[in-house]
Protein backbone atom coordinates (compact mmCIF):
# COMPACT_ATOMS: atom_id res chain seq x y z
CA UNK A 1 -72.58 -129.83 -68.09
CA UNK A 2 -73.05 -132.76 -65.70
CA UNK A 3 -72.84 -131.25 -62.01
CA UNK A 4 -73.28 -134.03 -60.08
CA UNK A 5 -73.04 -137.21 -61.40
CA UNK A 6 -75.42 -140.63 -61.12
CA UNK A 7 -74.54 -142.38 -57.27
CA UNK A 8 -76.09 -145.58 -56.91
CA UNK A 9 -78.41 -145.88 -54.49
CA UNK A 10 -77.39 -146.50 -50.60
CA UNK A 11 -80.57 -148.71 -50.80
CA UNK A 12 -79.55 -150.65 -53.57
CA UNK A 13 -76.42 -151.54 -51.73
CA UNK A 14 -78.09 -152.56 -48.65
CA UNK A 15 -80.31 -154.74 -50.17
CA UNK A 16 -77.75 -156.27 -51.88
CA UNK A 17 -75.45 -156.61 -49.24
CA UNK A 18 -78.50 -158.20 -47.15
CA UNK A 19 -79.27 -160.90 -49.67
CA UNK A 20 -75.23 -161.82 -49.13
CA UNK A 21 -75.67 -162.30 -45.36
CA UNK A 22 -78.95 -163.44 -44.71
CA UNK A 23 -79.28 -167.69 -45.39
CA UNK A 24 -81.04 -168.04 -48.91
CA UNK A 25 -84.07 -170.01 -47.20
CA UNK A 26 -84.77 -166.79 -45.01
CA UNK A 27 -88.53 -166.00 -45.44
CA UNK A 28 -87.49 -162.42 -46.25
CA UNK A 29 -85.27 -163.43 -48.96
CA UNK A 30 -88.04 -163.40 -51.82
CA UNK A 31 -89.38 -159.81 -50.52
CA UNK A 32 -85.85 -158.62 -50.23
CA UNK A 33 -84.70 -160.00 -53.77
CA UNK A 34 -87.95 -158.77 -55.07
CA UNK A 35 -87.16 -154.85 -53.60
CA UNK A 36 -84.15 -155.12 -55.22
CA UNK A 37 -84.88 -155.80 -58.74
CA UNK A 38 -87.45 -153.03 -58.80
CA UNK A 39 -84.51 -150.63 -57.34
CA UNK A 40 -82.49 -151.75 -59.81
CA UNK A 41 -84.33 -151.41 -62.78
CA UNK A 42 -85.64 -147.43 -60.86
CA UNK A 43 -81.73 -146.63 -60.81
CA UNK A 44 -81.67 -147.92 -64.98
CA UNK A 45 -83.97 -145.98 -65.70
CA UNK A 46 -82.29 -143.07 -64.25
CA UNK A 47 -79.16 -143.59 -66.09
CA UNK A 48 -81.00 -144.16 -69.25
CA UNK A 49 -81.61 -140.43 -69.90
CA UNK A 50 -77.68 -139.77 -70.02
CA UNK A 51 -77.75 -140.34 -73.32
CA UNK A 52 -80.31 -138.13 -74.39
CA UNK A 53 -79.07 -135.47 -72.11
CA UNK A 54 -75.54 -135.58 -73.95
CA UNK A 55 -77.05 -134.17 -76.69
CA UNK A 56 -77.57 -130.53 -75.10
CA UNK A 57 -76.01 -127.82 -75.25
CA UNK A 58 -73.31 -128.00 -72.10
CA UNK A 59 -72.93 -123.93 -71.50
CA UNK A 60 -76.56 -123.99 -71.53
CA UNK A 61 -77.33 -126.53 -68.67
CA UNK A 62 -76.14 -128.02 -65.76
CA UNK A 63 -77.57 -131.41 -64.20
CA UNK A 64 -77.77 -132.69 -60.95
CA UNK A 65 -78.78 -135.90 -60.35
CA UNK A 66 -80.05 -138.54 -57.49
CA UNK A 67 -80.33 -134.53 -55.17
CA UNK A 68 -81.72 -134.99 -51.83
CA UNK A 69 -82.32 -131.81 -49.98
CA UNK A 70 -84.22 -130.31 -47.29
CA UNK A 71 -87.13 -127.90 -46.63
CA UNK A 72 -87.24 -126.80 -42.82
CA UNK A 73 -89.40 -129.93 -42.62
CA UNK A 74 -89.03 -132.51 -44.68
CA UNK A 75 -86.44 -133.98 -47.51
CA UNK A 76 -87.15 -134.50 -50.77
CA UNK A 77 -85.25 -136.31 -53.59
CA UNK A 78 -85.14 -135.60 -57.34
CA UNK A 79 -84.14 -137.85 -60.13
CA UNK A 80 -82.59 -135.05 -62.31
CA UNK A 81 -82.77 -131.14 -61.87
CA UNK A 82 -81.71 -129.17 -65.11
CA UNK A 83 -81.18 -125.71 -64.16
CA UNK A 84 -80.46 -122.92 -67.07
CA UNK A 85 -80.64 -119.08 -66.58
CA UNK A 86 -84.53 -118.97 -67.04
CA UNK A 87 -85.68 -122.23 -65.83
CA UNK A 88 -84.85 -124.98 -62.91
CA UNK A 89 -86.51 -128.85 -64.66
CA UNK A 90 -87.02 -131.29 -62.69
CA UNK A 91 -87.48 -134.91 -63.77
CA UNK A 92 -89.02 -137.87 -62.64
CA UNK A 93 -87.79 -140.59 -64.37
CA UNK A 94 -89.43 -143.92 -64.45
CA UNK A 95 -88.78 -147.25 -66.04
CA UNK A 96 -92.25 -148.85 -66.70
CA UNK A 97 -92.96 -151.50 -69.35
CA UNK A 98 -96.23 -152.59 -70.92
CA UNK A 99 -99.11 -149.59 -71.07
CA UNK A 100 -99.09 -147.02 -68.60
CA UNK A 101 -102.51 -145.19 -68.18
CA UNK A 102 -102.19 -142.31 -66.65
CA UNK A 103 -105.90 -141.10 -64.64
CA UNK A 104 -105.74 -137.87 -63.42
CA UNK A 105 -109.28 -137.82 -62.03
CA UNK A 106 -108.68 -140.39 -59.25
CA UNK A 107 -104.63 -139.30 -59.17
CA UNK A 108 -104.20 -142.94 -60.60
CA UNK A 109 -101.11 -144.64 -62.59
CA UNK A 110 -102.56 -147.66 -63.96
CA UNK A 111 -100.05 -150.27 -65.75
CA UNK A 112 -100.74 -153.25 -67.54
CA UNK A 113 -98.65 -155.63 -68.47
CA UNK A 114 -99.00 -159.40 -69.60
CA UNK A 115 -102.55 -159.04 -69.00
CA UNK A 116 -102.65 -158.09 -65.64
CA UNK A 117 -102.92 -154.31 -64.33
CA UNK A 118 -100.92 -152.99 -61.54
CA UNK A 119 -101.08 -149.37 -59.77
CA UNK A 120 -98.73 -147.43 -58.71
CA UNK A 121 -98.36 -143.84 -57.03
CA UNK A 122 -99.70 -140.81 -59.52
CA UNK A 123 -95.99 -138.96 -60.64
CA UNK A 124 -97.42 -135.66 -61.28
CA UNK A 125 -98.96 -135.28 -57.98
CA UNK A 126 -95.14 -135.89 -56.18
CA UNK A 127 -94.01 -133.44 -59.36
CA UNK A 128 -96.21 -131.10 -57.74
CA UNK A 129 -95.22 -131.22 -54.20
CA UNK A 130 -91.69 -131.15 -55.72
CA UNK A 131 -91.81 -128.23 -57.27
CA UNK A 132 -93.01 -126.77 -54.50
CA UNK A 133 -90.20 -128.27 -52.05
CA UNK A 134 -87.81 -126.82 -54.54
CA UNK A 135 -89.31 -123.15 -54.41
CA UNK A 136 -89.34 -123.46 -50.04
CA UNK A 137 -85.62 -124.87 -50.48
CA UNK A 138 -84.55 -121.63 -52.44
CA UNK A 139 -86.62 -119.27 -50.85
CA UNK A 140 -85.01 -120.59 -47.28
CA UNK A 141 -81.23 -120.58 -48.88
CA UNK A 142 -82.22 -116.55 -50.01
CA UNK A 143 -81.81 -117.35 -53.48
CA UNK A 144 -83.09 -115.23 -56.16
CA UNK A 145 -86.43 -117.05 -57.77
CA UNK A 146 -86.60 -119.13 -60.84
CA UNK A 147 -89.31 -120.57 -62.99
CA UNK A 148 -90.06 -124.33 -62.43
CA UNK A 149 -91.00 -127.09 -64.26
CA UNK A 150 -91.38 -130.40 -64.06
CA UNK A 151 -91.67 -133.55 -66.73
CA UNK A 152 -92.63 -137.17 -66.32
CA UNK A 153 -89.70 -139.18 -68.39
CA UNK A 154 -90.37 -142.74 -69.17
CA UNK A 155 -86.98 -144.32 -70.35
CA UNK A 156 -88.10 -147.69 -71.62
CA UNK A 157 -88.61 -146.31 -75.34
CA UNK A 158 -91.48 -149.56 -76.02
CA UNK A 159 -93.51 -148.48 -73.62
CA UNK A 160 -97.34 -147.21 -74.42
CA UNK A 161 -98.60 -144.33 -72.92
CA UNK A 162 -102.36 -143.24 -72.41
CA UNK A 163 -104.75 -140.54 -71.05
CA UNK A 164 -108.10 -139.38 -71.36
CA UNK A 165 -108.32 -138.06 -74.52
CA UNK A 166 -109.75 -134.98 -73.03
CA UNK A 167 -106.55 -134.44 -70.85
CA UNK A 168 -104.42 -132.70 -73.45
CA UNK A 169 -102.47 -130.80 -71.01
CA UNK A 170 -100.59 -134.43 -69.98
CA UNK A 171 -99.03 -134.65 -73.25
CA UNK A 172 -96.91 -131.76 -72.68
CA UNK A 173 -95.79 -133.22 -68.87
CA UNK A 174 -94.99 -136.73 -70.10
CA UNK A 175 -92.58 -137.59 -72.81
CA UNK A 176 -90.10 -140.72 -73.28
CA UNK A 177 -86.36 -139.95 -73.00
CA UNK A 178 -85.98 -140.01 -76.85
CA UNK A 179 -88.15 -135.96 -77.01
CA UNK A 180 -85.64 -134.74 -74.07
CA UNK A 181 -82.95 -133.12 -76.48
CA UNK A 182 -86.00 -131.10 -78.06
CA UNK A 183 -88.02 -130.81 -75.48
CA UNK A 184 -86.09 -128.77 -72.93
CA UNK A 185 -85.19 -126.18 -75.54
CA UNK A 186 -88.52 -125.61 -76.21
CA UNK A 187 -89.51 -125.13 -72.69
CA UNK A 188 -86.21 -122.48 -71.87
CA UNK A 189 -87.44 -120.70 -75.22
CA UNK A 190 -90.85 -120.71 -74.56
CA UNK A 191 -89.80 -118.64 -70.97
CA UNK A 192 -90.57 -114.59 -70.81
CA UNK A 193 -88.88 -114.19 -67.93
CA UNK A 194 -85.41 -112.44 -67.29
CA UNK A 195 -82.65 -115.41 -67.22
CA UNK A 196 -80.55 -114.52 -63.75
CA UNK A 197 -77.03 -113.76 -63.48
CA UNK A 198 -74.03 -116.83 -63.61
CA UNK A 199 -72.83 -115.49 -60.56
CA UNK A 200 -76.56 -116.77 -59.15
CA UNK A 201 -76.36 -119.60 -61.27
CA UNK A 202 -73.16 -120.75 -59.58
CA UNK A 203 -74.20 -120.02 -56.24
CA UNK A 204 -77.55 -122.25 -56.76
CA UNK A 205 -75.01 -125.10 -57.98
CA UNK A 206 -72.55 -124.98 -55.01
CA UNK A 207 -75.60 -124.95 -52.18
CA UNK A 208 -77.50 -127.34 -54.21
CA UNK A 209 -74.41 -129.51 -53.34
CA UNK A 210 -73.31 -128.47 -50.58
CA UNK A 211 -77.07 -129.24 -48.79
CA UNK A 212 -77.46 -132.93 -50.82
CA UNK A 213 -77.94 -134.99 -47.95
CA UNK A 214 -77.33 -138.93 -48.83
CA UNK A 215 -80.15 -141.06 -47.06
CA UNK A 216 -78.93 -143.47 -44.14
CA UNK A 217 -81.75 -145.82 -42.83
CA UNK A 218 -81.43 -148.62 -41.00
CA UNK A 219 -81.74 -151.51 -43.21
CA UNK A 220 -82.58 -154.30 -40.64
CA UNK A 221 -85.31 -151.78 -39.44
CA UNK A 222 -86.81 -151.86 -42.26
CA UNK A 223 -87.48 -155.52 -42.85
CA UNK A 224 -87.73 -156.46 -39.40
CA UNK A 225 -84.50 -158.28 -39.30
CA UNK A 226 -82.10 -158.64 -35.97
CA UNK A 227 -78.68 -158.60 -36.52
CA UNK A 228 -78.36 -161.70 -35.45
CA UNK A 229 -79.50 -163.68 -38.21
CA UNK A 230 -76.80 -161.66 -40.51
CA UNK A 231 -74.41 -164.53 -41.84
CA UNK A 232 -70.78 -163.30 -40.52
CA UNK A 233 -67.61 -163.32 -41.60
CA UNK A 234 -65.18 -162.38 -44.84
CA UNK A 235 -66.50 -163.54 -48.32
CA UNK A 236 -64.77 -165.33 -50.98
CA UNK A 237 -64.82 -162.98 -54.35
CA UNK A 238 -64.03 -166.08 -56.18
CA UNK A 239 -66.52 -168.43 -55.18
CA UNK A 240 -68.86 -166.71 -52.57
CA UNK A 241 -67.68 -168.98 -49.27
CA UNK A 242 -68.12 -167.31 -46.23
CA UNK A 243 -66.69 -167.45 -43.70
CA UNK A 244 -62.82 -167.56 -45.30
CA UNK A 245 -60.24 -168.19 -42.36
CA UNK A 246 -57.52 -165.88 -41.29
CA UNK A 247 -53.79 -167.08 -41.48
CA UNK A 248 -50.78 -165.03 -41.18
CA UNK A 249 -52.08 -161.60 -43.10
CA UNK A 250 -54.23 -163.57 -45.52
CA UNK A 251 -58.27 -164.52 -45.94
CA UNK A 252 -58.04 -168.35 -47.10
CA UNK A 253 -60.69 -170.15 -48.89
CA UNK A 254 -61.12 -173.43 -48.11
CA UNK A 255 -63.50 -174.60 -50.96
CA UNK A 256 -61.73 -172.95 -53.93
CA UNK A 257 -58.09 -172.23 -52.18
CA UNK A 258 -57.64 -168.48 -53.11
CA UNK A 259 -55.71 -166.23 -50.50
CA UNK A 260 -57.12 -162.76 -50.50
CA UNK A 261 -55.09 -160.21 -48.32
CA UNK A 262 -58.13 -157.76 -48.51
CA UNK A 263 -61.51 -159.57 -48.24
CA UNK A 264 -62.14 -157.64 -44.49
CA UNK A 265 -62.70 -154.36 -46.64
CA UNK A 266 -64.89 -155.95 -48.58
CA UNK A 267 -66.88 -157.83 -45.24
CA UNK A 268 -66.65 -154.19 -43.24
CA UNK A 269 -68.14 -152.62 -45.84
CA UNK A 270 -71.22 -154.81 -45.68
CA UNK A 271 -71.10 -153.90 -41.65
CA UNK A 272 -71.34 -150.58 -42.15
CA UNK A 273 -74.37 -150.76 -44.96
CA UNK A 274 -76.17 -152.86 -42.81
CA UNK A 275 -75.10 -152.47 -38.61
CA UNK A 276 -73.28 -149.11 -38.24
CA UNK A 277 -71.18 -146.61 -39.42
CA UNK A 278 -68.56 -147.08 -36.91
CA UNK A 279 -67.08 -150.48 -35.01
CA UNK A 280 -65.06 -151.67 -32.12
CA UNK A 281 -61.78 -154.11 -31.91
CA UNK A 282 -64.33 -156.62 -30.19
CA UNK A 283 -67.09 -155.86 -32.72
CA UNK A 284 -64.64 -156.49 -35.49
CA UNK A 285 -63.59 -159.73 -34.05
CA UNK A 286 -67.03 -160.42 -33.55
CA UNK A 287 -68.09 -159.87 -37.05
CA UNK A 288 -64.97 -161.17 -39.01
CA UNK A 289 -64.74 -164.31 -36.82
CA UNK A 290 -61.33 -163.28 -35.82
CA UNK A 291 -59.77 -164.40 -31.96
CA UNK A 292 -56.75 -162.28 -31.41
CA UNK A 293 -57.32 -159.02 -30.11
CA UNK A 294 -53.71 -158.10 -32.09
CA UNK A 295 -54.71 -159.29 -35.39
CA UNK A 296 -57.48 -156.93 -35.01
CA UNK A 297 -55.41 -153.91 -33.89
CA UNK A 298 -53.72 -154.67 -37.16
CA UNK A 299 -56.49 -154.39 -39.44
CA UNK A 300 -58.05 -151.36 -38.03
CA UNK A 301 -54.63 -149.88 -38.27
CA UNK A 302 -53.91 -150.96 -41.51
CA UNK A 303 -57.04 -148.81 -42.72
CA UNK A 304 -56.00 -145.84 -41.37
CA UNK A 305 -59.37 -145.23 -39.79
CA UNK A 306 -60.27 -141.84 -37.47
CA UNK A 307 -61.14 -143.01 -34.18
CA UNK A 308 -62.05 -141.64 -30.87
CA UNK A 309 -61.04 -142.70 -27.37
CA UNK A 310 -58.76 -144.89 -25.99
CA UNK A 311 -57.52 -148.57 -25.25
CA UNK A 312 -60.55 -150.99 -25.17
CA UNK A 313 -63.36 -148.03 -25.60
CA UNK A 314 -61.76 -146.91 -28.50
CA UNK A 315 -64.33 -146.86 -31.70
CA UNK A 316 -63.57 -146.28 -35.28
CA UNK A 317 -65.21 -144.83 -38.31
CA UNK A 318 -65.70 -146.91 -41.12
């Protein structure tokens, strides 16, 4: 059964909420846009397998996916984790087109596509370091030990693989989604060792939840970008004009003349994705383009948001 469901990446929505408030002839538009297609076609991928998956057995597995968890020094995120009474599985999924070569001698992934050849990180050395992150992470939470493997999924089903012809071993590590339903079977049957205990089993699944730790990274950091250049103001979900104008409890639009009572949701949530987490009545004014200092009592109140302190140092939680 599915334990934790597919989240869409906190990147994903940064980046997109960044290419909505930055002007289009930024000069960090193109990288940005250019981030977020491969993101987006990383997080496809991902949700590519569910079909394949469906066709388990569901008392025999549960799946996690998009975990991030920590060792005692570092985090580390896995696409999918399959655990079953005799084996945790972790895969990597990824959503290359083209031929992929893969060159274990120089740790290489080499793909080419249209003619030209790109490289990329090697997946089974970060499988490797995985599984090892995995084994620290349950050896620190006093869990009882569990066999672990890891597979290399590519989920565009066109896409060519390669090796050495010598390096035989690699078939068996990388597969396209389509071999999943058969695959995993095979590698929980081909296991000697004795399956642990549900009880176990369910105590893995509630700390492997209970520790999944979403990433928050600044954004703006990232890409050099000051929050100053960010374009301000609520957004028009009809047309895209920003900034709309505030008029007795309603966002107007002045180039396609829809009223929207709730387009500062929609504008706060792109605050906190790419400022902060948490906001001020003058930060709110600041940001929504809004003069009274009443009409902006009103919206913070009208989210029902928790809030520490008082009067004009008062901050909320978004």
């Amino acid at each position: 059964m599915i334990v934790k469901t597919h989240e869409v990446p906190r990147i994903i929505l940064q980046l997109e909420a960044l290419v909505k408030r930055l002007p289009q002839n930024h000069p960090k538009i193109p990288q940005i846009i250019e981030d977020l297609n491969i993101r987006k076609a990383g997080f496809r991928g991902e949700l590519a397998i569910d079909y394949p998956l469906s066709f388990l057995n569901e008392k025999d597995y549960s799946i996690f996916h998009d975990l991030r968890l920590k060792t005692k020094k570092h985090y580390f995120q896995l696409d999918t984790l399959i655990l079953n009474p005799k084996v945790a599985i972790i895969l990597e999924v990824k959503n290359y087109s083209g031929t992929i070569h893969f060159e274990p001698g120089f740790k290489q992934l080499i793909q080419t596509k249209d003619g030209i050849e790109k490289g990329y990180p090697y997946p089974l050395t970060q499988l490797e370091r995985h599984e090892v992150q995995l084994k620290e992470w349950l050896q620190h939470q006093k869990l009882r030990e569990i066999n672990i493997i890891s597979l290399v999924v590519i989920s565009n089903s066109y896409t060519i693989i390669s090796t050495s012809p010598e390096e035989k071993s690699l078939y068996q590590k990388i597969i396209h989604k389509e071999e999943l339903p058969t695959k995993i079977p095979k590698l929980v049957n081909s296991q000697q060792n004795q399956p642990i205990e549900e009880k176990e089993l369910k105590k893995i699944s509630r700390l492997l939840l209970k520790q999944h730790t979403e990433r928050d990274s600044s954004i703006l950091e990232r890409y050099q970008i000051d929050q100053n250049e960010l374009i301000k103001g609520a957004i028009c979900k009809n047309c895209g004009t920003l900034p709309l104008i505030r008029i007795k409890a309603n966002w107007h639009c002045t180039t396609c003349n829809r009223k929207d009572k709730i387009a500062h949701l929609r504008a706060l949530d792109d605050y906190k994705l790419l400022i902060k987490p948490t906001i001020t009545n003058s930060e709110l004014r600041n940001f929504l383009g809004v003069n009274s200092i009443a009409t902006a009592n009103r919206i913070l109140q009208s989210m029902n948001l928790k809030y520490d302190g008082e009067k004009k140092g008062r901050v909320y939680y978004l």
